[in-house]
Protein backbone atom coordinates (compact mmCIF):
# COMPACT_ATOMS: atom_id res chain seq x y z
CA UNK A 1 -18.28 -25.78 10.35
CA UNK A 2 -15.36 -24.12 8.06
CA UNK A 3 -12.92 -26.55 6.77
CA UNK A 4 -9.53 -24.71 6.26
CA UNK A 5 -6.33 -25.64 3.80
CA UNK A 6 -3.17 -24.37 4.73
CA UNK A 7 -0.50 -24.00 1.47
CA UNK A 8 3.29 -23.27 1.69
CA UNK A 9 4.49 -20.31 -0.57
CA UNK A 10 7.88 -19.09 -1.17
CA UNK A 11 8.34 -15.27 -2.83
CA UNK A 12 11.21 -13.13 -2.61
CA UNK A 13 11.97 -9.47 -3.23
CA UNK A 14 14.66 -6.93 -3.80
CA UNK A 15 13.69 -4.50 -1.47
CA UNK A 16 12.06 -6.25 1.80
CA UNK A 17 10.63 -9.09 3.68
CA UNK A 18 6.98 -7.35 4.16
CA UNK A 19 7.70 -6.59 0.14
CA UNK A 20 8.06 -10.23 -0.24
CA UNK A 21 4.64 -10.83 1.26
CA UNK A 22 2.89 -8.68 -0.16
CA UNK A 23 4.03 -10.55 -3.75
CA UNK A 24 2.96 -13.58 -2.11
CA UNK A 25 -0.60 -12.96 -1.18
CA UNK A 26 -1.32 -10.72 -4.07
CA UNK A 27 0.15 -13.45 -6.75
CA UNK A 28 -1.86 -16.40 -4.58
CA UNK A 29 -5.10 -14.24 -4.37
CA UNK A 30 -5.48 -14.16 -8.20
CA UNK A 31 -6.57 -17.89 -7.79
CA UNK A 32 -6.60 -18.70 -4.05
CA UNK A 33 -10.04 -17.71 -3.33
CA UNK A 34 -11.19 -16.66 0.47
CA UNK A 35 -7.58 -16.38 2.28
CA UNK A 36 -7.66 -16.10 5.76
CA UNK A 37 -4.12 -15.60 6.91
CA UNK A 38 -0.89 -15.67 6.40
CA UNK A 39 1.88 -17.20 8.90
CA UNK A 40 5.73 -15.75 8.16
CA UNK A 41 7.39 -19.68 8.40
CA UNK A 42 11.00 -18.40 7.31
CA UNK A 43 12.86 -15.23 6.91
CA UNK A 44 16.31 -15.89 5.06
CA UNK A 45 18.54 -13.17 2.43
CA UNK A 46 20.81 -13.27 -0.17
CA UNK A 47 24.28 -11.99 0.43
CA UNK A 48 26.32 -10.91 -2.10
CA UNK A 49 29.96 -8.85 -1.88
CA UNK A 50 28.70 -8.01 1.50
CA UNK A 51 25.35 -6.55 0.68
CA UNK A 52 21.52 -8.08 1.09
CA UNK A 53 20.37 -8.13 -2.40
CA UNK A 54 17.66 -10.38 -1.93
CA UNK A 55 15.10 -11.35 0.92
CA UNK A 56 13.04 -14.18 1.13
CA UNK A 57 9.99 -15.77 2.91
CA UNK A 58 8.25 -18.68 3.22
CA UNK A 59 4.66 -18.40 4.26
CA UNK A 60 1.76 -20.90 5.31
CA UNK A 61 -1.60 -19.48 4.04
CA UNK A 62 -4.70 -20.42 5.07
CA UNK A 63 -8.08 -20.18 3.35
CA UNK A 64 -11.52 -21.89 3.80
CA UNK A 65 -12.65 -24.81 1.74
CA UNK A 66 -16.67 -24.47 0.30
């Protein structure tokens, strides 16, 4: 029987959401060994003088436990 954590990450990104991902998982994979999946929790942007300059995500990755 696998025993899975799950772990809440935050990233952000100037140029998209799926950008912002990617940061995610490739930053948490350089110590967060055997992820599984990722589950998009939040969307949310930055707005500034009526332009998106920033886009953010909050993700719940999972990965097994040995």
């Amino acid at each position: 029987m696998a025993v899975i954590k799950v772990i809440e990450l935050m990233a952000n990104s100037s140029k998209s959401w799926e950008d912002a991902t990617q940061k995610a998982i490739k930053k948490a994979s350089k110590t967060v060994k055997g992820i599984r999946s990722a589950y998009v929790k939040d969307q949310s942007v930055v707005v500034k003088g009526g332009e998106i300059t920033e886009y953010r995500v909050t993700l719940k990755v999972s990965f097994e436990i040995k």
